[in-house]
Structures are given as C-alpha cells and as structure tokens.
N, C-alpha and C. Protein backbone atom coordinates (compact mmCIF):
# COMPACT_ATOMS: atom_id res chain seq x y z
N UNK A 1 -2.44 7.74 -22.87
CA UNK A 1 -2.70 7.38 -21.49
C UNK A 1 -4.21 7.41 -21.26
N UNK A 2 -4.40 6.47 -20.61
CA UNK A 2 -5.79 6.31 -20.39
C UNK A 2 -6.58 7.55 -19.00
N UNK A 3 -8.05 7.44 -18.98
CA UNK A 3 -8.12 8.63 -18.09
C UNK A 3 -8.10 7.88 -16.87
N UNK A 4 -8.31 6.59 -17.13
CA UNK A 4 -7.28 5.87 -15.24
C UNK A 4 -6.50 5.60 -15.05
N UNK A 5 -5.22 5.63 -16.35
CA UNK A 5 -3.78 6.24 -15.28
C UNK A 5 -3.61 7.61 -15.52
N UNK A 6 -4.60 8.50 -15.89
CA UNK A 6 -4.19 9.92 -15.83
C UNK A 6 -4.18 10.27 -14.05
N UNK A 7 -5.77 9.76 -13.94
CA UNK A 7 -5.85 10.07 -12.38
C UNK A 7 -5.15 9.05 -11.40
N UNK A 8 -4.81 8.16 -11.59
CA UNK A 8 -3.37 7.43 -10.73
C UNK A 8 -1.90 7.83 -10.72
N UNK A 9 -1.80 8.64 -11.84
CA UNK A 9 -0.64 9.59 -12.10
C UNK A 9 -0.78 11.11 -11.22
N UNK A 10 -2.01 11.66 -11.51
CA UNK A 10 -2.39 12.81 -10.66
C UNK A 10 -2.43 12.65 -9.31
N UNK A 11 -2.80 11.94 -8.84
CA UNK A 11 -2.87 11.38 -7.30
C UNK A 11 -1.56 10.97 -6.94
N UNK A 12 -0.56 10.21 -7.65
CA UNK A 12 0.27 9.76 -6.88
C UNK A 12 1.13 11.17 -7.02
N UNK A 13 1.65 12.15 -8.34
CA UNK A 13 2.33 12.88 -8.32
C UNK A 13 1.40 14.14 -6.82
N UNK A 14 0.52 14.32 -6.79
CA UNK A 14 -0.05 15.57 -5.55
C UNK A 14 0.95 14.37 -4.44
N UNK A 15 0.61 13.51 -4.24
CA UNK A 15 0.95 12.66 -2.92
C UNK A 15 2.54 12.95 -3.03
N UNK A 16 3.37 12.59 -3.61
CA UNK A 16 4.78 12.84 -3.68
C UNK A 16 5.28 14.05 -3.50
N UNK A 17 4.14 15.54 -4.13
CA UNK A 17 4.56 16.46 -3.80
C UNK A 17 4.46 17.43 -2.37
N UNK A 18 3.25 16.46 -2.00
CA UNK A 18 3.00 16.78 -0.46
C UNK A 18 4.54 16.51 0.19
N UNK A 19 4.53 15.13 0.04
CA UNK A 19 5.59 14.38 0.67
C UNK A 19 7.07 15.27 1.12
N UNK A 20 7.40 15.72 -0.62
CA UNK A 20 8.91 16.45 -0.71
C UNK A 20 8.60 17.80 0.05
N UNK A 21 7.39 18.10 0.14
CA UNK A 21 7.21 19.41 0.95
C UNK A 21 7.05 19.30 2.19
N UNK A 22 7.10 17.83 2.92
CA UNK A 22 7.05 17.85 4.23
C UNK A 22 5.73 17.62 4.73
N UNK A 23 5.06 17.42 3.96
CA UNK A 23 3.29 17.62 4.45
C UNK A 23 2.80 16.05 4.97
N UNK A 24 2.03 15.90 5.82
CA UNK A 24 1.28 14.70 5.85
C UNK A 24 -0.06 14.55 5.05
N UNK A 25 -0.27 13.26 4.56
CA UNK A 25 -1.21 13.54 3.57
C UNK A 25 -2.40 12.37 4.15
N UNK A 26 -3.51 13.05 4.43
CA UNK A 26 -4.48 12.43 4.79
C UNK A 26 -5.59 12.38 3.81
N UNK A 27 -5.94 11.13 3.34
CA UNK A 27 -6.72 10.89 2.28
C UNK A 27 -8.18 11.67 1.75
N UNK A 28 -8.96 12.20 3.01
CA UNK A 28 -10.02 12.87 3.17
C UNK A 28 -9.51 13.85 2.77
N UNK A 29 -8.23 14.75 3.21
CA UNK A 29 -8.17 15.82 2.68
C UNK A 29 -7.64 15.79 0.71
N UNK A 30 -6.88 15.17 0.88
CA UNK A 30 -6.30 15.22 -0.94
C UNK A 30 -7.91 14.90 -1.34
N UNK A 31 -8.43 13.89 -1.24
CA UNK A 31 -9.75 13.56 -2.01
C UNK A 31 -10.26 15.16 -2.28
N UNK A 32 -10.77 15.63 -0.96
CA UNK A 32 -11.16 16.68 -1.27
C UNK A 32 -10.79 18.06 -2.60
N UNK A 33 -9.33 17.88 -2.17
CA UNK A 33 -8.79 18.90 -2.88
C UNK A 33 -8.91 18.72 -4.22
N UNK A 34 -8.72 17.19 -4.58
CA UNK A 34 -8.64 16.83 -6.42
C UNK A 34 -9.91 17.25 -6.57
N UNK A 35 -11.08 16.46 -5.91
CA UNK A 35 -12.48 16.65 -6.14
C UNK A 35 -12.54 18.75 -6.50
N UNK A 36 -12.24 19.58 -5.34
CA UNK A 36 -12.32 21.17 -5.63
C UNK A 36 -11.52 21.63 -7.34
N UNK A 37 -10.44 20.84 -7.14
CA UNK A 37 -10.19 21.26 -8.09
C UNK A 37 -10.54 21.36 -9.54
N UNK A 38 -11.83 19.68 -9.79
CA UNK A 38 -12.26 19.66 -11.13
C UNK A 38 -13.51 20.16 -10.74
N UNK A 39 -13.93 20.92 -10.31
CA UNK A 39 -15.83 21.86 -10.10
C UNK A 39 -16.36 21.69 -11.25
N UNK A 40 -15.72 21.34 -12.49
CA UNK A 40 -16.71 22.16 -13.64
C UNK A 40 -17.77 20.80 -14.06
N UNK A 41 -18.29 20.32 -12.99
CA UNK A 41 -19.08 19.37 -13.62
C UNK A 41 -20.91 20.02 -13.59
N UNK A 42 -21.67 19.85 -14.55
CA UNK A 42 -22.99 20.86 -14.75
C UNK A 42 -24.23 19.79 -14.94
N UNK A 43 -25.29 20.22 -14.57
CA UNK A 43 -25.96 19.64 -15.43
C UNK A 43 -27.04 19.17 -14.16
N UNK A 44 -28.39 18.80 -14.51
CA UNK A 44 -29.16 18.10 -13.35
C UNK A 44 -28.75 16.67 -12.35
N UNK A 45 -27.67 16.39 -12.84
CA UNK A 45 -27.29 15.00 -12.41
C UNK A 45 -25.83 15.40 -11.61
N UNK A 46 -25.57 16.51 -11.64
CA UNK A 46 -24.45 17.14 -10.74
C UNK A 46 -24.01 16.29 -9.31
N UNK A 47 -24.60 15.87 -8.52
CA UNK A 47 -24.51 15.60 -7.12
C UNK A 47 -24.54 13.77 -7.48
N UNK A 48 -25.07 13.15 -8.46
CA UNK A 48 -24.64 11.83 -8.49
C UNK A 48 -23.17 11.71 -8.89
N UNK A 49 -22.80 13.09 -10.07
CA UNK A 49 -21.54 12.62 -10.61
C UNK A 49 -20.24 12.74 -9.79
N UNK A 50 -21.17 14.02 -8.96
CA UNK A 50 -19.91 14.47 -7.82
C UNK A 50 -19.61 13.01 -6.54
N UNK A 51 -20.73 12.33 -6.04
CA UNK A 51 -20.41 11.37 -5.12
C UNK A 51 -19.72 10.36 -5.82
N UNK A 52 -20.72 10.26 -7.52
CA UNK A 52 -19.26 8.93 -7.91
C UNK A 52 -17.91 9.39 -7.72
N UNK A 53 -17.41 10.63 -7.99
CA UNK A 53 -16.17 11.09 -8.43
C UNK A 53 -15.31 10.61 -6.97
N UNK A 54 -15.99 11.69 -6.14
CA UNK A 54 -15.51 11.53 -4.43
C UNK A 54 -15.18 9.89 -4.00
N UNK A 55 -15.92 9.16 -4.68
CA UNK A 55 -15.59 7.58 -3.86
C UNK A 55 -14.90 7.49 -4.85
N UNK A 56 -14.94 7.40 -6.33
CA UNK A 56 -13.46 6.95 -7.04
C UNK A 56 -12.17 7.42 -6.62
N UNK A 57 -12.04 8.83 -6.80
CA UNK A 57 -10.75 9.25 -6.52
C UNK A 57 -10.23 8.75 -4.98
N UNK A 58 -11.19 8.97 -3.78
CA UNK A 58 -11.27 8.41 -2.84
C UNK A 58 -10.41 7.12 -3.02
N UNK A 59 -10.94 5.93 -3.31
CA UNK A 59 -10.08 5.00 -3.86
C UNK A 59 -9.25 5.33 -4.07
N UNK A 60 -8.69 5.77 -5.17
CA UNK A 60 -7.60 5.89 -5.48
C UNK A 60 -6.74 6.17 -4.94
N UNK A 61 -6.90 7.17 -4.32
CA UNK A 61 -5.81 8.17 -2.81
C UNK A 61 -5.55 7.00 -2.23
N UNK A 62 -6.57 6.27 -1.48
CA UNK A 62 -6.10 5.15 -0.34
C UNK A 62 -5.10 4.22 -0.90
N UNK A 63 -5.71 3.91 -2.52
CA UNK A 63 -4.61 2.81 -3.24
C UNK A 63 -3.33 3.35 -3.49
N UNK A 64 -2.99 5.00 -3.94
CA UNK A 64 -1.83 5.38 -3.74
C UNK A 64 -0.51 5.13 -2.53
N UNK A 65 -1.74 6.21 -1.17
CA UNK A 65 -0.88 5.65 -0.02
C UNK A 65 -0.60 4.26 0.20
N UNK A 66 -1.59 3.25 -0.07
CA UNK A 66 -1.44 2.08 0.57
C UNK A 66 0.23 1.59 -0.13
N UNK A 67 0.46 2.11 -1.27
CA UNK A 67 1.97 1.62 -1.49
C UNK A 67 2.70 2.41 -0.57
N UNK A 68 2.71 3.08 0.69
CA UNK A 68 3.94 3.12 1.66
C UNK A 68 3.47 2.17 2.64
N UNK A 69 2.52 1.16 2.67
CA UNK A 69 2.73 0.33 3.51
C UNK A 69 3.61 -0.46 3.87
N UNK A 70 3.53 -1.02 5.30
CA UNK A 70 4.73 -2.30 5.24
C UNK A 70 4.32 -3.58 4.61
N UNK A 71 5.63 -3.90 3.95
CA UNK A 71 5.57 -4.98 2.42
C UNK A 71 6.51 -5.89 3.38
N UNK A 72 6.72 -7.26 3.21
CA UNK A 72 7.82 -8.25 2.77
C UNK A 72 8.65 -7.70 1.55
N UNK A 73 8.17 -7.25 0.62
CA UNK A 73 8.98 -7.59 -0.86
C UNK A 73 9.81 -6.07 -0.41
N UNK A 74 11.26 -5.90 -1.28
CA UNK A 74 11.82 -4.63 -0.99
C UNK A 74 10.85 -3.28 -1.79
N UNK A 75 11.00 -2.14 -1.47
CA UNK A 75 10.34 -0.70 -1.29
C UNK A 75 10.44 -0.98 -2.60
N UNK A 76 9.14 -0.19 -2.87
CA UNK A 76 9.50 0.88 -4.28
C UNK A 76 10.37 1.77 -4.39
N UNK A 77 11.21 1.51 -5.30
CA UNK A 77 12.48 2.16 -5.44
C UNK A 77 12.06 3.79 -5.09
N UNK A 78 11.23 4.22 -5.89
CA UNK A 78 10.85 5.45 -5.67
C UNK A 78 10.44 5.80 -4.95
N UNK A 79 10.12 5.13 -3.42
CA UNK A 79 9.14 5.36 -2.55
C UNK A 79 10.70 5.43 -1.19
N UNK A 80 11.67 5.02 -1.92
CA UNK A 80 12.87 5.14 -0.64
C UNK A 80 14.02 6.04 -0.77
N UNK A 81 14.21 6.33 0.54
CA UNK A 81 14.93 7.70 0.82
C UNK A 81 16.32 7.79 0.49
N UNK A 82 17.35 8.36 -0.32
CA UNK A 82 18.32 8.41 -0.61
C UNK A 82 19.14 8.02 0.35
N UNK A 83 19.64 7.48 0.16
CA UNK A 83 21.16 6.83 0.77
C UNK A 83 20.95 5.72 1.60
N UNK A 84 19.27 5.05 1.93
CA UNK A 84 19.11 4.00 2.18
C UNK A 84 18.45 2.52 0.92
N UNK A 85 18.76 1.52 1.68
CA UNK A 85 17.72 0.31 0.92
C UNK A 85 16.59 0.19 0.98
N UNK A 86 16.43 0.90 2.47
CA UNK A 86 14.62 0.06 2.93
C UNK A 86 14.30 0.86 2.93
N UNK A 87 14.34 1.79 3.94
CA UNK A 87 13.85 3.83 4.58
C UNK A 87 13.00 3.98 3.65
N UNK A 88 11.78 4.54 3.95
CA UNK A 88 10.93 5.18 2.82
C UNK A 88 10.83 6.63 3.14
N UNK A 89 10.41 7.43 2.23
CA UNK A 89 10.22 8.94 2.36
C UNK A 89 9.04 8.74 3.24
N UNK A 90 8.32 8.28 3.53
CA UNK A 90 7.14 8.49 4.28
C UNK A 90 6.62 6.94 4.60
N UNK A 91 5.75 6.91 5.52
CA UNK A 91 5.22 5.83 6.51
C UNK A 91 3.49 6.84 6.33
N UNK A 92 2.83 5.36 6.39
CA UNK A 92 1.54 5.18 7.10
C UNK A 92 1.36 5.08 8.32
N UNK A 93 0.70 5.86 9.20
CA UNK A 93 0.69 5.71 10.51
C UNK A 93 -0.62 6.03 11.12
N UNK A 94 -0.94 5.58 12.29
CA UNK A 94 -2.17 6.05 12.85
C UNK A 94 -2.30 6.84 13.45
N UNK A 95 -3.04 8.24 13.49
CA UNK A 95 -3.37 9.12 14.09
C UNK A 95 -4.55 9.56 14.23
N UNK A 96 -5.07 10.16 15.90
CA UNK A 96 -6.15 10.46 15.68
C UNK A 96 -7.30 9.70 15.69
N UNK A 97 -6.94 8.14 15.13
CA UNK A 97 -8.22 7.24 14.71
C UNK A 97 -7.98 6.90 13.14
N UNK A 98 -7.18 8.04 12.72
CA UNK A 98 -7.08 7.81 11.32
C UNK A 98 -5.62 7.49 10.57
N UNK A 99 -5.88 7.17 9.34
CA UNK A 99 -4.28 6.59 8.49
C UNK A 99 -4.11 7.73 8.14
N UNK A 100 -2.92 8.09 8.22
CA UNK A 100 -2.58 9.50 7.50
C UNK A 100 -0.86 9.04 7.16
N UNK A 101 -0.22 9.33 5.79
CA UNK A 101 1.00 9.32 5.25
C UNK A 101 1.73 10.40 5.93
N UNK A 102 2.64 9.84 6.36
CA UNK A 102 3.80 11.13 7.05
C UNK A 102 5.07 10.99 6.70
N UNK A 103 5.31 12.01 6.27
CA UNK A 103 7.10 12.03 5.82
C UNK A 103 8.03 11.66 7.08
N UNK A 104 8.89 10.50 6.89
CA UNK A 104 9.50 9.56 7.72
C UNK A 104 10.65 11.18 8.65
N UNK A 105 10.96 12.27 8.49
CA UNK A 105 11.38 12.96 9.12
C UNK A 105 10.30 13.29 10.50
N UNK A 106 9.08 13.43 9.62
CA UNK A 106 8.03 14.18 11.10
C UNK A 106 7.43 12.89 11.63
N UNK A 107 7.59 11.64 11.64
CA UNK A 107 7.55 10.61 12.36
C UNK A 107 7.84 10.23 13.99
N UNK A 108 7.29 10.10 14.59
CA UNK A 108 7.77 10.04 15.90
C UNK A 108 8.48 8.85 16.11
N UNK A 109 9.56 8.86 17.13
CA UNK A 109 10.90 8.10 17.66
C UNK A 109 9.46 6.30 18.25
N UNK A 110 8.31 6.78 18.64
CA UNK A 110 7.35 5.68 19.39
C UNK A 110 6.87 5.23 17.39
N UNK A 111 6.11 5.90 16.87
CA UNK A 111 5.88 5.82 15.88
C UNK A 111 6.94 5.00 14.62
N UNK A 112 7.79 5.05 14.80
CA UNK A 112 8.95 4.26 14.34
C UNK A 112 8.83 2.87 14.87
N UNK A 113 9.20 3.25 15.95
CA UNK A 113 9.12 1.43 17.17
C UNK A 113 7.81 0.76 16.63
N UNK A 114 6.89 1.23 16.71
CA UNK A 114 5.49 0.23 16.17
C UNK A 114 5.91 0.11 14.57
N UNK A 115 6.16 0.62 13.95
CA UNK A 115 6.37 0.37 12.58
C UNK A 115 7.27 -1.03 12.27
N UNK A 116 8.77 -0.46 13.14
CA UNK A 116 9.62 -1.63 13.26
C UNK A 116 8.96 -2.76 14.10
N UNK A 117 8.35 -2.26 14.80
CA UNK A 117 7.60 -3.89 15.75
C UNK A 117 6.93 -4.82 14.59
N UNK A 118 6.01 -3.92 13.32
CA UNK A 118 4.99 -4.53 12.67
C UNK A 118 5.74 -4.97 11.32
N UNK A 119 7.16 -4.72 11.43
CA UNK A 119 7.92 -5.43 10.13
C UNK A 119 9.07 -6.68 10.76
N UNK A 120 9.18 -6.46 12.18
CA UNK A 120 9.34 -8.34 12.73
C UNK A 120 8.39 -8.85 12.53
N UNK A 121 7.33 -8.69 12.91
CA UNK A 121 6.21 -9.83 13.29
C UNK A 121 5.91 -9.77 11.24
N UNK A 122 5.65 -9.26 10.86
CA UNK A 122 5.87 -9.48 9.04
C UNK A 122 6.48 -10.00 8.90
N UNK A 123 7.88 -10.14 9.25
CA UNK A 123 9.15 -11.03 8.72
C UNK A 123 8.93 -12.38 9.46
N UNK A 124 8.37 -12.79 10.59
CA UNK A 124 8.52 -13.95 11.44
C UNK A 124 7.26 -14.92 10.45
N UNK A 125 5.97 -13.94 9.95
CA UNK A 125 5.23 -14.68 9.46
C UNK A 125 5.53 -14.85 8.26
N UNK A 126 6.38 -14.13 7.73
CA UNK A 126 6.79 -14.52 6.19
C UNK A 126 7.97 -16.26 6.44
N UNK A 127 8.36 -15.88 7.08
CA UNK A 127 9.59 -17.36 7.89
C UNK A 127 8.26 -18.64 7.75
N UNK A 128 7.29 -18.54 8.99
CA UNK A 128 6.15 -19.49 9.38
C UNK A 128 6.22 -19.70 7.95
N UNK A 129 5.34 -18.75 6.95
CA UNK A 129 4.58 -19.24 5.98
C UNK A 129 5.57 -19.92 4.98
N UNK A 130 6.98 -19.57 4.75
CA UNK A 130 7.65 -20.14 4.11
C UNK A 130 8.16 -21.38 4.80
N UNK A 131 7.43 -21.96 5.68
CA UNK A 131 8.06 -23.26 6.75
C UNK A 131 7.01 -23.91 5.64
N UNK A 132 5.48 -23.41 5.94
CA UNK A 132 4.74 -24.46 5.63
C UNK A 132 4.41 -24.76 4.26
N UNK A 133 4.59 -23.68 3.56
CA UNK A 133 4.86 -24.51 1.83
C UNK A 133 5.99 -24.64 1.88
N UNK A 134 6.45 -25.44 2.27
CA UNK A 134 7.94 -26.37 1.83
C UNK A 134 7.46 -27.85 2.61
N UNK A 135 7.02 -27.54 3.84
CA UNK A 135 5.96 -28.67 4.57
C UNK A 135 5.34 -29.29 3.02
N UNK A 136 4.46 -28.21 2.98
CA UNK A 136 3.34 -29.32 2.17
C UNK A 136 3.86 -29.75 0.97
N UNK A 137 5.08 -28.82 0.40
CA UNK A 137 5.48 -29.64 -0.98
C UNK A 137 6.35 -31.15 -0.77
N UNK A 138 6.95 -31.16 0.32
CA UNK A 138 7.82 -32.22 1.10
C UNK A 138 6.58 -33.46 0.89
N UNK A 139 5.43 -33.03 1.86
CA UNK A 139 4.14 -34.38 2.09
C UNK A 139 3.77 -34.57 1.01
N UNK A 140 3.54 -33.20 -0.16
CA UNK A 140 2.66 -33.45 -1.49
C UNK A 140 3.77 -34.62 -2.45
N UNK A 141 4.88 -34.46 -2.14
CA UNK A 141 6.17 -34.88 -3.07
C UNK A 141 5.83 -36.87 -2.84
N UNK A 142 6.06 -36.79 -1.25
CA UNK A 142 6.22 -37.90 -0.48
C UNK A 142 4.70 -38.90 -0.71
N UNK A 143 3.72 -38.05 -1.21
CA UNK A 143 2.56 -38.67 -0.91
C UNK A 143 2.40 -39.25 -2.85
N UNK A 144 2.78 -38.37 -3.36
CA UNK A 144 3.09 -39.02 -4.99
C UNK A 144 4.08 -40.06 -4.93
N UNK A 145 4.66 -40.33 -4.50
CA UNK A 145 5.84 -41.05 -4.97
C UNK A 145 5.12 -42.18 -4.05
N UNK A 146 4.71 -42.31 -3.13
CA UNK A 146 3.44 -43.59 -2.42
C UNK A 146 3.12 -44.16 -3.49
N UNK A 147 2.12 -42.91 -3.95
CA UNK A 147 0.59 -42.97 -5.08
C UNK A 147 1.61 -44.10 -5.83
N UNK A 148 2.85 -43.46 -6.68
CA UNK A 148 3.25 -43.98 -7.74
C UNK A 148 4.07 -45.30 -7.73
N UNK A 149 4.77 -45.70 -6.13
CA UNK A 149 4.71 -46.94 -5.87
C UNK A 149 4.20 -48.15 -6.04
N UNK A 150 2.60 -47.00 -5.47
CA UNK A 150 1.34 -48.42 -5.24
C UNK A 150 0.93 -48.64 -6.32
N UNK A 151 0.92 -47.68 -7.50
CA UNK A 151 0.34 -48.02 -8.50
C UNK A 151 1.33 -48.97 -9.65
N UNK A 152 2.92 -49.10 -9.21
CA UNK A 152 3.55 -49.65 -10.32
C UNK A 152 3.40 -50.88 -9.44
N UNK A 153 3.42 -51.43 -7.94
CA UNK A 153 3.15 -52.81 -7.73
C UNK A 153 2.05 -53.35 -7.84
N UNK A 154 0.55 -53.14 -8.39
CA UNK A 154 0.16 -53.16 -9.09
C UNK A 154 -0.37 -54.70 -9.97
C-alpha cells in the first residue's frame, strides 16, 4: 500500500469510527487530531513540513467526507445504513457557517427536509440534463444523415 492510500485509509477509517460512535466530524477538528497525532517530525524545516502536512491531510478529510454528499448515482454501499437502499449513516450538513458530517440519527427533522429538498432539485436536474443529451444526439443524428444525403446527391 502506498503512503497515499495509507492516509486515505487512516482518514476514512477515524471518520467511520467517529461516525459508529455517534460523533460529528468536523474537518478542522480530525485534521487536527491526525496532524497531533504524527508530532515526531524534527529538524530546522519543522513548520514548512508541518503546514504541508495540515493542508494535505486537510484535503484529504474534506475528500473523505465529501463521499457522504448528495450523489445522483446510488450510496456507497458502505456509507448506507442497514436495512435501507439510500439512508446513509451520516449526512453533510451546515452548521454554524460550517460543513460538518453528522450521523443521520443526530440530524435534525429541518435538517433532513433541506437535504431531501437538495436531492429533488438533483433528481429534476439529472431529468433536464438527461432531456438534453438525447436532444442533441436526436439533432447530431438528424444533422448527419442531412450531411450524408447531401453528400450522396452529389
């Protein structure tokens, strides 16, 4: 395993274990914590290696959570709650000002409603967008078979 899916493995397993424990997981804080946890970095160049570290892992956290976002395509299997299809163990939500992952139990009943509001309007534009590539393959189809008209009368 490489050392970037070690730390995409480390990040997503802390995030899952927040999760099963009920915790909300806000990216500033996990960053932090992975970052405390590897200290042993030395040397005169200490504080460059530490800010790279903080914005990588940083990344990473956000790219973790960002898979409980709302998708079109169905859940990550692993990301959904027993005995449903869709339900995920946890939602992205806004609080505060900020994104923070919350286990779909400590979710609020309003917090739900915007979620479900923002997976119609997902589904209506997934409909639109599947109107208009079928549009353009229809004109692209219609506009060859012109082309190939004009070119066999000729």
């Amino acid at each position: 395993m490489t050392q970037q899916n070690s730390v995409y493995s480390e990040v997503r397993r802390i995030i899952a274990d927040k999760i099963e424990r009920g915790e909300t997981v806000v990216v500033d804080w996990v960053t932090h914590e992975i970052i405390a946890s590897k200290s042993g970095i030395e040397g005169p160049d200490v504080e460059f290696y530490r800010i790279c570290a903080f914005t990588h892992v940083k990344d990473v956290v956000k790219r973790c959570v960002g898979k409980y976002d709302a998708k079109p395509a169905p859940a990550d299997q692993q990301l959904v709650l027993a005995g449903f299809d869709h339900l995920q163990t946890a939602y992205t939500v806004l609080r505060g000002g900020e994104v923070v992952l919350v286990p779909v139990d400590q979710i609020t009943d309003e917090e739900i409603e915007d979620r479900a509001k923002d997976l119609d309007a997902m589904a209506l534009g997934c409909r639109a967008h599947a109107r208009e590539l079928r549009s353009y393959s229809r004109e692209r189809m219609a506009h060859r078979r012109g082309f190939i008209t004009a070119r066999a009368g000729q």
